[in-house]
Protein backbone atom coordinates (compact mmCIF):
# COMPACT_ATOMS: atom_id res chain seq x y z
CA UNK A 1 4.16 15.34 -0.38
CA UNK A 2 7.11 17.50 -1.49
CA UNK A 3 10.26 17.18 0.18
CA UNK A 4 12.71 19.94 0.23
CA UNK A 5 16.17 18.88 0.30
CA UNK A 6 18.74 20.82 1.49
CA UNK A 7 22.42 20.53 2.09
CA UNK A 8 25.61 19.83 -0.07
CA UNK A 9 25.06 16.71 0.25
CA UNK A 10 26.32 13.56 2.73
CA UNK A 11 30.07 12.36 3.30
CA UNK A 12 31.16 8.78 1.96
CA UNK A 13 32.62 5.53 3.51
CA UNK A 14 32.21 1.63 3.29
CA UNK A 15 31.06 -1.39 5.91
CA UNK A 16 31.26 -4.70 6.14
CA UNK A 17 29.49 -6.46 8.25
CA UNK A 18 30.90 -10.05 9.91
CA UNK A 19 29.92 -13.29 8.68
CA UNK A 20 27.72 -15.64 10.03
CA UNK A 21 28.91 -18.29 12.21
CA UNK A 22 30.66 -21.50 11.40
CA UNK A 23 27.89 -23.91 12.47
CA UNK A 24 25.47 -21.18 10.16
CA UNK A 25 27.70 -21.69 7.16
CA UNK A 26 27.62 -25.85 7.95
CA UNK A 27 23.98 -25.58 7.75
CA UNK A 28 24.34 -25.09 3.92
CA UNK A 29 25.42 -28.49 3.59
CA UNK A 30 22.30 -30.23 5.24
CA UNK A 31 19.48 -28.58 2.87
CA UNK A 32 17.29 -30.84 1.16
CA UNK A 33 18.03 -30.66 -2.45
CA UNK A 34 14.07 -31.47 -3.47
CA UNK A 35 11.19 -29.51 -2.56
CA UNK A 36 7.57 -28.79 -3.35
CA UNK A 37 5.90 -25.49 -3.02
CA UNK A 38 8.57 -24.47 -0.97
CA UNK A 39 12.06 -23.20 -0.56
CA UNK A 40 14.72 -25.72 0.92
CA UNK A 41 15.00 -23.75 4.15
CA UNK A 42 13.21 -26.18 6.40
CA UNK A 43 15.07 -27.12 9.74
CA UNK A 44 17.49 -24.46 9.79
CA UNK A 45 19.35 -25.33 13.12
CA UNK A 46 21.20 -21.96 14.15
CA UNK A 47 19.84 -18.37 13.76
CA UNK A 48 19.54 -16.26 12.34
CA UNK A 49 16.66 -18.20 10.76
CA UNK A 50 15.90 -17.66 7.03
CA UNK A 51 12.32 -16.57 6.09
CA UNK A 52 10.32 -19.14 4.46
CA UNK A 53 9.76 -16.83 1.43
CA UNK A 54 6.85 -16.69 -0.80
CA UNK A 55 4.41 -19.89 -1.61
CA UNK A 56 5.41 -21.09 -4.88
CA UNK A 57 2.14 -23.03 -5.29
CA UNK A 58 2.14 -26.49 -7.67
CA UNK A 59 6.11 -26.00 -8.44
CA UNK A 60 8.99 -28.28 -7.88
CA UNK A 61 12.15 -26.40 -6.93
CA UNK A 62 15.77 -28.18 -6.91
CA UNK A 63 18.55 -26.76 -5.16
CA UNK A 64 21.53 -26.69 -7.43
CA UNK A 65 23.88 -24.31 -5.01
CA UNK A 66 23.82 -22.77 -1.65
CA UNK A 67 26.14 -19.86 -0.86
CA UNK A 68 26.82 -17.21 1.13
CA UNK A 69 28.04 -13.81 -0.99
CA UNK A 70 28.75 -10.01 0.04
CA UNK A 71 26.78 -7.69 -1.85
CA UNK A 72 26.34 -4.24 -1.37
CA UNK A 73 24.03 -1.92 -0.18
CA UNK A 74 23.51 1.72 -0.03
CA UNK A 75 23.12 3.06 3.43
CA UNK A 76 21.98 6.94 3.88
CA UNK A 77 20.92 8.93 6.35
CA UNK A 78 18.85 12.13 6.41
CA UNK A 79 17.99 14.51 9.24
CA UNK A 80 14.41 15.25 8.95
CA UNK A 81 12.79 18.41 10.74
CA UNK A 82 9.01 18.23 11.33
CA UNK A 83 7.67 22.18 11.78
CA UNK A 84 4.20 22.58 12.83
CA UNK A 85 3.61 24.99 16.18
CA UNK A 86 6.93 22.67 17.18
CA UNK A 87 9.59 21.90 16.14
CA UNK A 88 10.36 18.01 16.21
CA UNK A 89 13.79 16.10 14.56
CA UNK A 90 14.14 13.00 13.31
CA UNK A 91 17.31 10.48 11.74
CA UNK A 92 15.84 8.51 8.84
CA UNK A 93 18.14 5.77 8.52
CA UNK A 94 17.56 4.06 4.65
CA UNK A 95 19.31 0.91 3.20
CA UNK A 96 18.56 0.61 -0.63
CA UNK A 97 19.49 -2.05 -3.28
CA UNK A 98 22.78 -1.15 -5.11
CA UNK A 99 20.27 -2.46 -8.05
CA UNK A 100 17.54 0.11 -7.41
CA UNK A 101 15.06 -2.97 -6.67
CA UNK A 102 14.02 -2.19 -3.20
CA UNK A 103 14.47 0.99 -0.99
CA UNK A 104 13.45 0.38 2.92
CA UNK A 105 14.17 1.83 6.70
CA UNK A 106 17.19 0.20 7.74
CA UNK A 107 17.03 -2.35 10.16
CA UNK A 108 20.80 -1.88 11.38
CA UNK A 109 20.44 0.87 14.53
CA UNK A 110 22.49 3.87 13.76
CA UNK A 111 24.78 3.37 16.82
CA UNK A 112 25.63 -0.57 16.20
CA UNK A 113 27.97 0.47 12.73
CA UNK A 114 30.85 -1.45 12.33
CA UNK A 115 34.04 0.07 11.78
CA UNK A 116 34.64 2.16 8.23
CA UNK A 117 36.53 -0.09 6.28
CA UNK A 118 39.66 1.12 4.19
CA UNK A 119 39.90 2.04 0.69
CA UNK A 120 36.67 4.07 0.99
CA UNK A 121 38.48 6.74 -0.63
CA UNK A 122 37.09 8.26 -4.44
CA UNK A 123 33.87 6.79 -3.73
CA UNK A 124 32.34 9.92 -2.38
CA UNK A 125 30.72 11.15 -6.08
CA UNK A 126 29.14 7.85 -6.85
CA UNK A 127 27.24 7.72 -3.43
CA UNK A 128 26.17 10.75 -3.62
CA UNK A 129 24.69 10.32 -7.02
CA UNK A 130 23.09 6.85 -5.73
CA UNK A 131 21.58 8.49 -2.78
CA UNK A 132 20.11 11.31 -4.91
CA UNK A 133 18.35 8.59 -6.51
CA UNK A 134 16.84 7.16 -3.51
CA UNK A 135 15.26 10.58 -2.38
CA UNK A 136 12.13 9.75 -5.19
CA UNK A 137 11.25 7.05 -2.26
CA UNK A 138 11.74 9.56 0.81
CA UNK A 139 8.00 10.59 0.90
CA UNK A 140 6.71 7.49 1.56
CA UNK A 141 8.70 6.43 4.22
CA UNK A 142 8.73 10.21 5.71
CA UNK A 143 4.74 9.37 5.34
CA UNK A 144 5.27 5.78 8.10
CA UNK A 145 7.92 8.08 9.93
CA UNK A 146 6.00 11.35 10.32
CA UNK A 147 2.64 9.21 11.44
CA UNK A 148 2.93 10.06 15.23
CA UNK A 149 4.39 13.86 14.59
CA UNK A 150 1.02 14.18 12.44
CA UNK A 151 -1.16 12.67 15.68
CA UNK A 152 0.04 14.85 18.15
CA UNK A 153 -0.35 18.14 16.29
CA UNK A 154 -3.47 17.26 14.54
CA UNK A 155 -4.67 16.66 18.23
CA UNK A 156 -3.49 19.62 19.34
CA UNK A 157 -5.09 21.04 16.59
CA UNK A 158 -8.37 19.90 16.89
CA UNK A 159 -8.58 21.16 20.66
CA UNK A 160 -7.57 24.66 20.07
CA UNK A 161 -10.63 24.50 17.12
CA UNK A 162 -13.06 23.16 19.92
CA UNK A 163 -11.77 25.95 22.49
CA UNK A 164 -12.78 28.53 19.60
CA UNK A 165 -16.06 27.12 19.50
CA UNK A 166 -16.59 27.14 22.53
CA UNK A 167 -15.62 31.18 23.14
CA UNK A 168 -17.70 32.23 20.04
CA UNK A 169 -20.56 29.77 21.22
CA UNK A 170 -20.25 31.90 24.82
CA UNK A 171 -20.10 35.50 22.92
CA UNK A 172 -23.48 34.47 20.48
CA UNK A 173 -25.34 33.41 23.21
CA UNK A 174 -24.42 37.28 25.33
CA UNK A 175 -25.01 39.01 22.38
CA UNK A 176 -28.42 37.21 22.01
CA UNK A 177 -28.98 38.12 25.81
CA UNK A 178 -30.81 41.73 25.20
CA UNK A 179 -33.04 40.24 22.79
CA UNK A 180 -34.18 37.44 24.69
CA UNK A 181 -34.96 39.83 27.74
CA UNK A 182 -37.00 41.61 25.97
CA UNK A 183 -39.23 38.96 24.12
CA UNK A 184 -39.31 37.76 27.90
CA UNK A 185 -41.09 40.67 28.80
CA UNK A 186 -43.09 40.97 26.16
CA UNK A 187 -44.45 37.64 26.67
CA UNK A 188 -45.39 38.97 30.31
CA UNK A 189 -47.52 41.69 29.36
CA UNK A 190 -49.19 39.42 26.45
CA UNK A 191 -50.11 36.96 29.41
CA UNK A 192 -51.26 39.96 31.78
CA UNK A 193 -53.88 41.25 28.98
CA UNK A 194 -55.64 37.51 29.19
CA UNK A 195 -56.10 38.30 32.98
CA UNK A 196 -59.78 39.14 33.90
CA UNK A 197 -60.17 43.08 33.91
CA UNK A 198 -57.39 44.08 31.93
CA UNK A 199 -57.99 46.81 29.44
CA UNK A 200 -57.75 46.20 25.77
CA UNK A 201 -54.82 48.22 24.79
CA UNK A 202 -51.86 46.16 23.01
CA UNK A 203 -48.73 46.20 23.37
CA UNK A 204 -47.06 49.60 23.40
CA UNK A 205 -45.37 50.32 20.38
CA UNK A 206 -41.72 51.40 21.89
CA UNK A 207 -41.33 48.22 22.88
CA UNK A 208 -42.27 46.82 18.92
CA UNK A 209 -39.75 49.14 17.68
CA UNK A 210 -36.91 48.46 20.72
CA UNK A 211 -37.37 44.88 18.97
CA UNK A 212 -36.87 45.63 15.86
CA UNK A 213 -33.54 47.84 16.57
CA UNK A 214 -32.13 44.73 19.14
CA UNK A 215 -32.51 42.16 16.18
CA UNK A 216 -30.83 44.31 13.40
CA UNK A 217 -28.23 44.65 16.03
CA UNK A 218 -28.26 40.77 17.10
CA UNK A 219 -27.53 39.89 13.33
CA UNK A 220 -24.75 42.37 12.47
CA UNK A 221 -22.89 41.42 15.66
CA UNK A 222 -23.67 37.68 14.69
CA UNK A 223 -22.27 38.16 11.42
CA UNK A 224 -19.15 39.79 13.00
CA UNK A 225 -18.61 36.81 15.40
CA UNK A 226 -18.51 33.95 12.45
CA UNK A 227 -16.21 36.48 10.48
CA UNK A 228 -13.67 36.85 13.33
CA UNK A 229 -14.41 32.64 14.34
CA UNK A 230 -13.53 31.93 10.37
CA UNK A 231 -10.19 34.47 10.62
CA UNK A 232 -9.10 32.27 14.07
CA UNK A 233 -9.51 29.12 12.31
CA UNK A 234 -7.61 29.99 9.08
CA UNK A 235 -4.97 31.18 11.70
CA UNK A 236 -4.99 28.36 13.76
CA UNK A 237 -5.23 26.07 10.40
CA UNK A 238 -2.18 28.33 9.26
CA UNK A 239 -0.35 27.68 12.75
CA UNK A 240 -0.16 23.87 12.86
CA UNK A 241 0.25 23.72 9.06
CA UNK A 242 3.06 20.66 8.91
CA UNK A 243 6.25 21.16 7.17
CA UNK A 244 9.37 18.87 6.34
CA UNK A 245 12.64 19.49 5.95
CA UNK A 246 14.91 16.61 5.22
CA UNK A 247 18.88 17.22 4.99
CA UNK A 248 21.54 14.48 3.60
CA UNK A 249 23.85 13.79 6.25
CA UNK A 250 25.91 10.79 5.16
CA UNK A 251 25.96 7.81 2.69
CA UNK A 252 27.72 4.79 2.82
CA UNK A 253 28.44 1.35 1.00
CA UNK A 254 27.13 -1.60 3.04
CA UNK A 255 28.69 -5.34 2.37
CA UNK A 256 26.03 -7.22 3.87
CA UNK A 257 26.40 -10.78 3.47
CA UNK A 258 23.78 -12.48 1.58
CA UNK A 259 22.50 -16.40 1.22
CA UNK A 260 21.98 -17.49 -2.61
CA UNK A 261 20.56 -19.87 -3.60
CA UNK A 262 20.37 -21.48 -6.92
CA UNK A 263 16.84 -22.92 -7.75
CA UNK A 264 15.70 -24.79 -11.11
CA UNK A 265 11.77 -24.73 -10.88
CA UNK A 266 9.40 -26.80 -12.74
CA UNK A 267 5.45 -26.99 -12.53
CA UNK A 268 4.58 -29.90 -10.53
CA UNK A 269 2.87 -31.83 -11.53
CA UNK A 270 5.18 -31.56 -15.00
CA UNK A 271 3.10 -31.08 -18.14
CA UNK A 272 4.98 -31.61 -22.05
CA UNK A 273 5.93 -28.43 -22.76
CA UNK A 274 6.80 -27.34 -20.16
CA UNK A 275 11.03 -26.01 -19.23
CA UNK A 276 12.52 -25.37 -16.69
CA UNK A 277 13.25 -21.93 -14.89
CA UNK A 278 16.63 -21.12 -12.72
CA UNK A 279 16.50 -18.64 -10.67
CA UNK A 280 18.67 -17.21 -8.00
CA UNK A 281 17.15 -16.18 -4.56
CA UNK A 282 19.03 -13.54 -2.04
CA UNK A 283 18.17 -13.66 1.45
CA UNK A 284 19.81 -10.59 2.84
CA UNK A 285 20.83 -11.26 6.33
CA UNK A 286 20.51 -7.54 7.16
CA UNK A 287 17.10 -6.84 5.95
CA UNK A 288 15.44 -10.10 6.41
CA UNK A 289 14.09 -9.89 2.89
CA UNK A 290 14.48 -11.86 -0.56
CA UNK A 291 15.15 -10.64 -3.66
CA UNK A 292 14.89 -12.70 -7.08
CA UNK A 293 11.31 -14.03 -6.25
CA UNK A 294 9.30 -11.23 -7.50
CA UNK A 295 6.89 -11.62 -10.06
CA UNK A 296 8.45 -11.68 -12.94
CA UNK A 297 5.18 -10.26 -15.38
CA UNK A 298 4.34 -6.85 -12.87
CA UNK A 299 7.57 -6.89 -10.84
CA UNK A 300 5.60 -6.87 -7.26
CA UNK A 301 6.12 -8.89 -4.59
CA UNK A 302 3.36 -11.33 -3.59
CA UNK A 303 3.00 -13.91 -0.67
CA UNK A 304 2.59 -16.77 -3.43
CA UNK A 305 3.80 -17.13 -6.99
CA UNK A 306 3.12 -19.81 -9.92
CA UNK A 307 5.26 -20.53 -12.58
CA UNK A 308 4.16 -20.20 -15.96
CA UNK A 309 4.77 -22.44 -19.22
CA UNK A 310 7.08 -19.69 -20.34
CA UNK A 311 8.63 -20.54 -17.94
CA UNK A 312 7.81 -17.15 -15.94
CA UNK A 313 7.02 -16.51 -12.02
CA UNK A 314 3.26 -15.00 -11.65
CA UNK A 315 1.54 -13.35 -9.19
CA UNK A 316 -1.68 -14.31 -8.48
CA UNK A 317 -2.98 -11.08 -10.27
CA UNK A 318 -0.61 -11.91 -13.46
CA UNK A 319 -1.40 -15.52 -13.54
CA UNK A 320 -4.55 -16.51 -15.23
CA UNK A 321 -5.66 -20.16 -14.50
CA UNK A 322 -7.37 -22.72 -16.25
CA UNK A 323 -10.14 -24.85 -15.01
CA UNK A 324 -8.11 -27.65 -14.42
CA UNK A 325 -5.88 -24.62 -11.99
CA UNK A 326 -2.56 -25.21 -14.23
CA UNK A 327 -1.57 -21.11 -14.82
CA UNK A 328 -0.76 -18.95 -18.00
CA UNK A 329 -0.20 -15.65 -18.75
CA UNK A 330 -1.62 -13.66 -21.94
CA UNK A 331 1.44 -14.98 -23.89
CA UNK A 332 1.28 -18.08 -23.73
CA UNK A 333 -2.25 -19.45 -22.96
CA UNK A 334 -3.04 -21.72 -25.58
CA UNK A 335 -6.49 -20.39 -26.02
CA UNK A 336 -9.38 -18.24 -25.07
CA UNK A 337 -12.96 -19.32 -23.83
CA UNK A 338 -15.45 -16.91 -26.17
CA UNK A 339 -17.86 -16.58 -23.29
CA UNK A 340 -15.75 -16.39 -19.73
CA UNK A 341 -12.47 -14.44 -21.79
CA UNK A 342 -10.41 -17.19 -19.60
CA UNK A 343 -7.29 -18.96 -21.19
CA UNK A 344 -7.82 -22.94 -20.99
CA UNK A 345 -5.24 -25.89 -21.97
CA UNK A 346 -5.74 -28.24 -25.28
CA UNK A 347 -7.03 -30.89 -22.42
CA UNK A 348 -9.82 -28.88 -21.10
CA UNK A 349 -10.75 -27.26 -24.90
CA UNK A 350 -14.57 -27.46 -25.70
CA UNK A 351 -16.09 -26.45 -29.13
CA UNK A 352 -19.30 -25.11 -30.55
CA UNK A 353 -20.72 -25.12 -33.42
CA UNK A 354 -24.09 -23.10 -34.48
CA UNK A 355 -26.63 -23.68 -37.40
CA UNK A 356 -24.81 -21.38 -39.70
CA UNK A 357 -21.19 -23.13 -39.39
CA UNK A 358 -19.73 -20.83 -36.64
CA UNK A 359 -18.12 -22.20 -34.44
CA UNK A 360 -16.17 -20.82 -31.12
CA UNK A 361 -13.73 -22.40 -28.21
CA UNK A 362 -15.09 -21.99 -25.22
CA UNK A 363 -13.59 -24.15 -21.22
CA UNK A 364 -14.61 -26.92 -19.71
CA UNK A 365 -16.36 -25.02 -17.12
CA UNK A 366 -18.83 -23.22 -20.07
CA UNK A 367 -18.28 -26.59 -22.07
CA UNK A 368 -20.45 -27.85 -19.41
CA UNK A 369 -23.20 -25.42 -18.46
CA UNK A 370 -23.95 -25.20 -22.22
CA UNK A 371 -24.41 -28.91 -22.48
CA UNK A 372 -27.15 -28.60 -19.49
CA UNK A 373 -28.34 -25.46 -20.99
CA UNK A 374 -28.71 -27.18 -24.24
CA UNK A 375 -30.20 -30.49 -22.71
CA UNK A 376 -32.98 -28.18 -21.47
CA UNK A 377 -33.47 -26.78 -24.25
CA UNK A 378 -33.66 -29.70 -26.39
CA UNK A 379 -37.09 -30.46 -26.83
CA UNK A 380 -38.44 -26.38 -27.70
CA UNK A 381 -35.48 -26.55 -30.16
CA UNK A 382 -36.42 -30.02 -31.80
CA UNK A 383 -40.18 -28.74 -31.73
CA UNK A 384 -39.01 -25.31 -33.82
CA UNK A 385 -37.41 -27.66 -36.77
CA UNK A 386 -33.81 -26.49 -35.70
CA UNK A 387 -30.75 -28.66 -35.08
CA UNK A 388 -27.61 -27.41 -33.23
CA UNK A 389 -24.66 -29.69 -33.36
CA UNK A 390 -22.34 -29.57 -30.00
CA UNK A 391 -19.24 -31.29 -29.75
CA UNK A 392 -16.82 -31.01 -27.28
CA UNK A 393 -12.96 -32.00 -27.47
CA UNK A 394 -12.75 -35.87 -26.00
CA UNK A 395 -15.99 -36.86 -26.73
C-alpha cells in the first residue's frame, strides 16, 4: 500500500518518563541468581510485572546484574486521513527503537505525556531524519489501524452493488414483459386448435413475425441494461475506492526507563565444548516488550529459543536438532546424516559401509532402521553370495 506523505515535516522535543517505585527497584535485589529454561523474573512482588519472556528450552541462565537504565525511544505521530465516499481521521501514535530494531503503536495514550523536558533544543534535524526512517513501517500498521475504516465502507459498498442488482434485475424482467405476453397467447391458441372442432389453420403468421421483432428488441435492450449495470458498478467501485493520506505532525525523544539484565547462558545439561553466551535483556517498561532475546541466526522473535554450541540463540526454525534433541545450526553441526540431511553429535554418529568400500555417516535414528532393514534382509543377501559390513559408532 503506498502512503503519501505530506507536510514539512513534525516539530521536536524530549520526555522522560518517572521511575518506578522504590519497593520496584528493591525487587532487583531478591531475584534468584540461577535459573533453568527461564528468566529470573519469578515472584515479582510489585507491578508493573515483567513478562516472562521467551522459553529458552534446555539452557541454564545466571544472573550476573540487574538494573534499571533510561534509554531512548522515538515517539511520532502522524495524522492519517482515510477518503473513501467519507472522509474519516485518525492519530497514529508510533514508538520506535532509537536502534531501528522494533517499530510498534505506542502504548503511552497521546493525552497522558509528561512534561517536555529542557534542553530539547538542536534536536529537531535528527528526529526528523529518524522519523523519516520509520515511515518504511507505516503501511503495516496503517493496514491494523485502517481494518474497521475498510469494514464499514466495504459494507457500504457491497449494499449499494446489491441495490443495483436489484434495479437492473426489476428493469430485465419489464423489458422481458411484452415477450412473455405474447408467447402466453400463443400458447392459448396452440391449446384451442387441440379442442374438438377446431379448424386446421396454424397459427397466423403476424403473430410469428410480432415474435420475432419483440425478441430482437428483448436482446438489444438486454444488452443495454448489463452495459449501463457494468458503468454503475465501475462508478460505484470508483466511489468507495479507499485512499490514505498520512501527515507528520510531531516527533519526540522518549527516556523510557528500561530493566537489564545481564544473563550468561549455557546448554543445560552442559556438553565439552560447549561456552558460554552473555547476553543482555531489556524489558522496556513502556512497551511491555524485550529486546536482546531475538534469534540471533534470522533476527525474529520466537516464543522459545535454544542456544547453540556457537554459542548462538536459535529459533526453532534456525535450530536444527539432533536425535538425542541437543541443537546446532549449519555452522557448527558436527556432521550430516547422508539419508535424513539432519546434523547429529559424535555420540549419536552411525557408519556404513557398502561392498565396494563406500562408506557414509548417517544418525542414530537411520543407524537404526537400517540395522532392522538389514536384519530382514539378511538371509536373501547371504543366499545371493554378498556380504555387507555395518558398523555403527559404540558398538
Amino acid at each position: 500500500m503506498a502512503v503519501p506523505v505530506a507536510g514539512r515535516g513534525p516539530g521536536a522535543c524530549q520526555f522522560f518518563l518517572p521511575p518506578p517505585s522504590e519497593d520496584w527497584l528493591a525487587a532487583l535485589d531478591g531475584l534468584p541468581r540461577w535459573t533453568v529454561g527461564r528468566l529470573p523474573l519469578d515472584p515479582w512482588p510489585h507491578p508493573p510485572y515483567p513478562p516472562p519472556g521467551p522459553r529458552l528450552a534446555r539452557i541454564r541462565l545466571r544472573l550476573d546484574e540487574a538494573r534499571v537504565e533510561y534509554r531512548q525511544n522515538l515517539l511520532a505521530a502522524w495524522r492519517v486521513l482515510w477518503r473513501s465516499d467519507v472522509v474519516e481521521e485518525q492519530r497514529l501514535l508510533v514508538l520506535a527503537d532509537a536502534e531501528g530494531h522494533w517499530v510498534e503503536p505506542s502504548r503511552l495514550p497521546a493525552g497522558a505525556l509528561p512534561s517536555p523536558a529542557p534542553g530539547a533544543r538542536g534536536q529537531g534535524y535528527g528526529l526528523r531524519q529518524l522519523a523519516r526512517g520509520v515511515e518504511g513501517s507505516l503501511p503495516r500498521w496503517l493496514e491494523l489501524l485502517g481494518g474497521s475504516f475498510r469494514d464499514r465502507v466495504r459494507r457500504r459498498r457491497q449494499r449499494e452493488e446489491e441495490r443495483l442488482h436489484r434495479y437492473y434485475q426489476g428493469l430485465e424482467a419489464e423489458a422481458a414483459e411484452p415477450v412473455r405476453a405474447l408467447l402466453h397467447q400463443l400458447q392459448e391458441l396452440q391449446a384451442r386448435r387441440l379442442l374438438p372442432g377446431a379448424g386446421p389453420a396454424g397459427l397466423p403468421q403476424q403473430a410469428w413475425d410480432q415474435l420475432v421483432h419483440l425478441r430482437a428488441e428483448l436482446a438489444q435492450t438486454l444488452a443495454r441494461l448489463r452495459r449501463e449495470r457494468q458503468l454503475r458498478l465501475e462508478e460505484v467501485a470508483e466511489r468507495y475506492r479507499i485512499g490514505v493520506e498520512v501527515q507528520p505532525l510531531a516527533a519526540a525523544l522518549v527516556w523510557v526507563p528500561h530493566l537489564v539484565l545481564a544473563l550468561s547462558l549455557r546448554a543445560e545439561p552442559p556438553g565439552e565444548r560447549d561456552d558460554v553466551l552473555e547476553v543482555e535483556a531489556a524489558w522496556n517498561l513502556l512497551q511491555g516488550r524485550w529486546t536482546g532475546l531475538a534469534c540471533q541466526g534470522c533476527g525474529r522473535e520466537a516464543g522459545e529459543l535454544t542456544l547453540c554450541r556457537c554459542p548462538r540463540l536459535l529459533c526453532p526454525a534456525c535450530a536444527r536438532p539432533c536425535t538425542c534433541s541437543r541443537p546446532f545450526c549449519r555452522e557448527c553441526a558436527p556432521g550430516w546424516c547422508s539419508w535424513c540431511d539432519e546434523p547429529f553429535c559424535p555420540a549419536c554418529a552411525g557408519q556404513v559401509t557398502l561392498p565396494d568400500g563406500a562408506q557414509g555417516s548417517c544418525c542414530r535414528a537411520c543407524s537404526a532402521a537400517a540395522e532392522g532393514l538389514w536384519a530382514g534382509l539378511r538371509p536373501w543377501v547371504t543366499s545371493a553370495g554378498r556380504s555387507w559390513a555395518w558398523a555403527s559408532s559404540g558398538r
